[in-house]
Protein backbone atom coordinates (compact mmCIF):
# COMPACT_ATOMS: atom_id res chain seq x y z
CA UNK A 1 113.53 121.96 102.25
CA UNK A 2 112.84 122.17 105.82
CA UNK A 3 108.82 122.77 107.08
CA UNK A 4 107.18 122.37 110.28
CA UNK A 5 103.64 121.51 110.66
CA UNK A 6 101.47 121.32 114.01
CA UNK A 7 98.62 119.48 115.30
CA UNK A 8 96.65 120.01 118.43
CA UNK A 9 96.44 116.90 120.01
CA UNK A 10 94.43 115.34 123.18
CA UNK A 11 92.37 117.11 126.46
CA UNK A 12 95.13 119.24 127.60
CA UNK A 13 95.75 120.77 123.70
CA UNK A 14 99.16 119.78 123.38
CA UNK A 15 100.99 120.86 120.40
CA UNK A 16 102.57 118.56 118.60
CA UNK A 17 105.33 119.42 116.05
CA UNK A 18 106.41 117.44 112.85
CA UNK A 19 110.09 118.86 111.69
CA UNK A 20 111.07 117.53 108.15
CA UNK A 21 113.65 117.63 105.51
CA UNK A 22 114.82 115.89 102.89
CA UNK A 23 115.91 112.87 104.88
CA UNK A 24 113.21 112.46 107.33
CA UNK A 25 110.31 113.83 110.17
CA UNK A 26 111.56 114.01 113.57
CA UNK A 27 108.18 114.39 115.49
CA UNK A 28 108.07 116.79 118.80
CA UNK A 29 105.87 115.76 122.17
CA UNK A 30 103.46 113.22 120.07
CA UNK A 31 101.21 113.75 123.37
CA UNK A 32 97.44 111.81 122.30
CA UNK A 33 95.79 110.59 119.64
CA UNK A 34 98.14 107.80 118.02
CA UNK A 35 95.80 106.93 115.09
CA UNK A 36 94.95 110.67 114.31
CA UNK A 37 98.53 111.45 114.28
CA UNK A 38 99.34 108.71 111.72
CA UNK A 39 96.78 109.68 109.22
CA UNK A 40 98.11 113.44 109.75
CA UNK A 41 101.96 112.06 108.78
CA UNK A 42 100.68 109.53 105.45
CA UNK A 43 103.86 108.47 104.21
CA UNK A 44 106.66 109.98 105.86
CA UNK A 45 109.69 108.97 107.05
CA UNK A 46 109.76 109.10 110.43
CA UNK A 47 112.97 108.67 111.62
CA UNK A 48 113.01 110.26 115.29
CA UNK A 49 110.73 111.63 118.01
CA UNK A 50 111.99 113.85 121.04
CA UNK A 51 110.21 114.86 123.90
CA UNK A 52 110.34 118.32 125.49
CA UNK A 53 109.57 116.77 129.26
CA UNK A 54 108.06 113.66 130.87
CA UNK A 55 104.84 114.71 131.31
CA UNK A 56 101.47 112.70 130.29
CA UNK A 57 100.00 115.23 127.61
CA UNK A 58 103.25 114.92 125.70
CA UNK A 59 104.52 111.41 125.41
CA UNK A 60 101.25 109.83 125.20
CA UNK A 61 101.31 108.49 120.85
CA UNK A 62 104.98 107.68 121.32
CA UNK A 63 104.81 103.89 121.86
CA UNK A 64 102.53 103.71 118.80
CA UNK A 65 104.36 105.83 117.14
CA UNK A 66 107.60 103.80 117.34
CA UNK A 67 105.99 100.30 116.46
CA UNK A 68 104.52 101.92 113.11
CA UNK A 69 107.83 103.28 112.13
CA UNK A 70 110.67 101.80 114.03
CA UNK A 71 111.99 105.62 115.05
CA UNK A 72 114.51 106.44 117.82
CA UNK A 73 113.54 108.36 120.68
CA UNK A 74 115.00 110.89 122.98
CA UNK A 75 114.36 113.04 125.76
CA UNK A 76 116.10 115.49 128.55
CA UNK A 77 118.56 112.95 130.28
CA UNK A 78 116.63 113.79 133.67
CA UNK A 79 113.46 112.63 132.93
CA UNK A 80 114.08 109.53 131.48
CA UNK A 81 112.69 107.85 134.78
CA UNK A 82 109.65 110.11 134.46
CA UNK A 83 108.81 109.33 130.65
CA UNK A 84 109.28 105.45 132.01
CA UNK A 85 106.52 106.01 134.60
CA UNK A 86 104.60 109.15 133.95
CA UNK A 87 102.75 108.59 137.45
CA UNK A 88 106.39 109.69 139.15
CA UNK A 89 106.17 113.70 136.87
CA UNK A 90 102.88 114.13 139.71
CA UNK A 91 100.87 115.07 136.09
CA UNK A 92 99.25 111.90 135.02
CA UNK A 93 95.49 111.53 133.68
CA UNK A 94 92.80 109.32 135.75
CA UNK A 95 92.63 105.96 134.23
CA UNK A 96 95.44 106.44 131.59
CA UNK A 97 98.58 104.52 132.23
CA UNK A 98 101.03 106.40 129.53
CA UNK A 99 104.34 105.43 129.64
CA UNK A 100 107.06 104.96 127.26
CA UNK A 101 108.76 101.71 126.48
CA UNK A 102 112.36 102.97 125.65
CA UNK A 103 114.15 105.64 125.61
CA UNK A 104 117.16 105.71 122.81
CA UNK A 105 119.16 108.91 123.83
CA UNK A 106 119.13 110.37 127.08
CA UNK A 107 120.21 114.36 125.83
CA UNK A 108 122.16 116.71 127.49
CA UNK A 109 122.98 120.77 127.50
CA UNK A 110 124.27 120.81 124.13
CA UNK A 111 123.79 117.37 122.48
CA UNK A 112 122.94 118.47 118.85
CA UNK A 113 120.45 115.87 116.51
CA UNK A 114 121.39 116.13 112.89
CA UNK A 115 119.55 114.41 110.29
CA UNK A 116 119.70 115.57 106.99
CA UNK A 117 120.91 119.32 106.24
CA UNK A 118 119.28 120.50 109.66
CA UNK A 119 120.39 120.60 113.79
CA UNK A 120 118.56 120.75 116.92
CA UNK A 121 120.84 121.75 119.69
CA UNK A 122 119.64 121.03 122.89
CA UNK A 123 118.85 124.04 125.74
CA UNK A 124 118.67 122.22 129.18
CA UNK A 125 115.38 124.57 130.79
CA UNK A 126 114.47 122.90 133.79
CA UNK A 127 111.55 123.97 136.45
CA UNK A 128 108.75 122.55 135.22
CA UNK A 129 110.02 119.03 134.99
CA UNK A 130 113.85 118.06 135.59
CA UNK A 131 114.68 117.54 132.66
CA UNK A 132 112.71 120.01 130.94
CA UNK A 133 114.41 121.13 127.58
CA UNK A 134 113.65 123.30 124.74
CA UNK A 135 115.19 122.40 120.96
CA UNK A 136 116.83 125.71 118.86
CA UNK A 137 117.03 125.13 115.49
CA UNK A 138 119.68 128.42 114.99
CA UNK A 139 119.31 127.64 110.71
CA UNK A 140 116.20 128.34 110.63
CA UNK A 141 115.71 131.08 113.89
CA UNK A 142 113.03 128.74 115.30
CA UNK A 143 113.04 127.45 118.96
CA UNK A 144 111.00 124.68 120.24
CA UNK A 145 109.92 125.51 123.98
CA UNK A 146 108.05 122.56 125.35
CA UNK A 147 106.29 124.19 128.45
CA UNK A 148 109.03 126.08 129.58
CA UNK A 149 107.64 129.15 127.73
CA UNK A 150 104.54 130.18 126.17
CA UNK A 151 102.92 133.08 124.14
CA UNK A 152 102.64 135.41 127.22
CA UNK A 153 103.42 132.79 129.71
CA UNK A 154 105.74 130.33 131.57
CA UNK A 155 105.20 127.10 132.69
CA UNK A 156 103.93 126.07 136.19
CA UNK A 157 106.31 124.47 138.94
CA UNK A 158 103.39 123.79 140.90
CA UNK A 159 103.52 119.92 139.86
CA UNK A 160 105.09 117.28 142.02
CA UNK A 161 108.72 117.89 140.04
CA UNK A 162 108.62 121.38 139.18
CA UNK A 163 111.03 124.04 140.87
CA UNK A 164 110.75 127.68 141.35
CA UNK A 165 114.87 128.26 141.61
CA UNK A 166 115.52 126.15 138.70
CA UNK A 167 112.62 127.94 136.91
CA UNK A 168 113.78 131.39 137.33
CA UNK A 169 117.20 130.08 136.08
CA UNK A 170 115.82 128.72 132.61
CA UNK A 171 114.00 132.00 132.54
CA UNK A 172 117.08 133.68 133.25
CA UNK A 173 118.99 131.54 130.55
CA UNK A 174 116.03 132.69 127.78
CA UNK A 175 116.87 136.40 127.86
CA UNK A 176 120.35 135.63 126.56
CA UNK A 177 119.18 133.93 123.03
CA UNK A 178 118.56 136.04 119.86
CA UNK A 179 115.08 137.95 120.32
CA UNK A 180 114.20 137.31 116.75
CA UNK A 181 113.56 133.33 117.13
CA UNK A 182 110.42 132.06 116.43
CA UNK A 183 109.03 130.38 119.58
CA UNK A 184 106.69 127.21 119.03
CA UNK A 185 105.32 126.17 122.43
CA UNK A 186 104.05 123.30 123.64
CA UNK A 187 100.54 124.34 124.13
CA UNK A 188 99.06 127.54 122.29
CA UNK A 189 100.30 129.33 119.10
CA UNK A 190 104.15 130.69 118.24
CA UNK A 191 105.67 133.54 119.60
CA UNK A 192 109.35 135.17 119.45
CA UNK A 193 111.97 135.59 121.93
CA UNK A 194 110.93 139.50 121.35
CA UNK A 195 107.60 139.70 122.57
CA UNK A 196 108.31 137.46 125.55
CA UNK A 197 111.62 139.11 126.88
CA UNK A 198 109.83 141.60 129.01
CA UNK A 199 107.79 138.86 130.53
CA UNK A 200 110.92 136.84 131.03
CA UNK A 201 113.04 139.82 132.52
CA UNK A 202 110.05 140.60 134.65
CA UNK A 203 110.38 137.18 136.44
CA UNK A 204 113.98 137.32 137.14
CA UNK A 205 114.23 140.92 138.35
CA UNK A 206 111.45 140.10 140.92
CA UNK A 207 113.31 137.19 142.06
CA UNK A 208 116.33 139.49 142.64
CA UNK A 209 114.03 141.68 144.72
CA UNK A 210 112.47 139.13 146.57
CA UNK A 211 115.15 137.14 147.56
CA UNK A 212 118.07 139.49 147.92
CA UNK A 213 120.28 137.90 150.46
CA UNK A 214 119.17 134.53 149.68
CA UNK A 215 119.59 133.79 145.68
CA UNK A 216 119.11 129.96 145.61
CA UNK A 217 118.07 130.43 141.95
CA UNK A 218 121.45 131.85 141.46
CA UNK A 219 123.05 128.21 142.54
CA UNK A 220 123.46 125.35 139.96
CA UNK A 221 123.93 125.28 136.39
CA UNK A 222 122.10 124.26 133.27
CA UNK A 223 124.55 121.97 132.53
């Protein structure tokens, strides 16, 4: 049986996601509140924890996290140096010094994490962070979306890493997956693919407009 659950977690109300089956929890952005976090889990077996993008308000239980249960964890392979020193993502909290102490499995477009009867297959998304990435879980139609996309939103590219070009691309990328996935963010409450695909079309056709002999967001890849 697979469930998620959710907990709000820390100042910036940062969703956190726990994803289990029968052999297991992989936890999603564990961002604040270590001790609250481990009440909230009791006795499971927590075998993993991935993080959506190196920023403070997500990676900020994980050290705990790992000594209480000896877990793996992973993130987008391009902001491994950012999860190691969350001052370098240009979003870090006054007088908090998160950082994470390892990082098991640097993940790239299309890595897939099995454990137990159930996948996540990884969507490089960059633009807010580098190495941005959302998680779609096609078994179940769900799709984990970091800050890459919200209920009626996207995420900003106004912090030190973030990028407009490579934002419009993951944006781009997002109209292309199956409108009935349900969308968990990482701040605010789920969505689906369907609500948000006007949004998301909106963005890239004003791109096109803006910038029509000049499509820099065209260049690259998301892989």
């Amino acid at each position: 049986m697979f469930t998620i659950e959710q907990m709000t977690v820390g100042a910036w109300k940062a969703e956190c996601y726990a994803l289990t089956n029968e052999a297991g929890t992989i936890v999603l952005d564990p961002g604040a509140e270590p001790q609250r976090i481990l009440r909230w889990f009791g006795d499971k077996k927590v075998v993993g924890i991935i993080l959506t993008h190196c920023h403070s308000d997500h990676i900020g239980a994980v050290n705990e996290l790992v000594e209480a249960y000896g877990c793996w964890v992973a993130c987008g392979a391009r902001d491994v140096d950012g999860v190691a020193d969350v001052h370098r993502s240009g979003f870090d909290e006054e007088g908090i010094d998160y950082t994470v102490d390892h990082v098991d499995r640097a993940l790239e477009e299309g890595d897939v994490v099995t454990w137990g009867g159930d996948s996540l297959t990884v969507l490089n998304t960059p633009g807010h962070t580098p190495g941005s990435i959302c998680l779609l879980c096609e078994d179940h139609k769900v799709m984990f979306s970091g800050d890459m996309l919200f209920q009626g939103a996207i995420g900003s590219t106004a912090f030190v890493l973030g990028n407009d070009a490579d934002m419009v691309r993951s944006c781009a990328r997002l109209t292309e997956l199956d409108p009935a996935l349900r969308v968990y963010p990482g701040h605010g409450g789920p969505t689906t693919m369907r609500a948000e695909l006007p949004m998301l079309a909106f963005i890239v056709q004003r791109a096109m407009r803006a910038a029509p002999h000049n499509p820099s967001w065209r260049e690259g890849s998301w892989w």
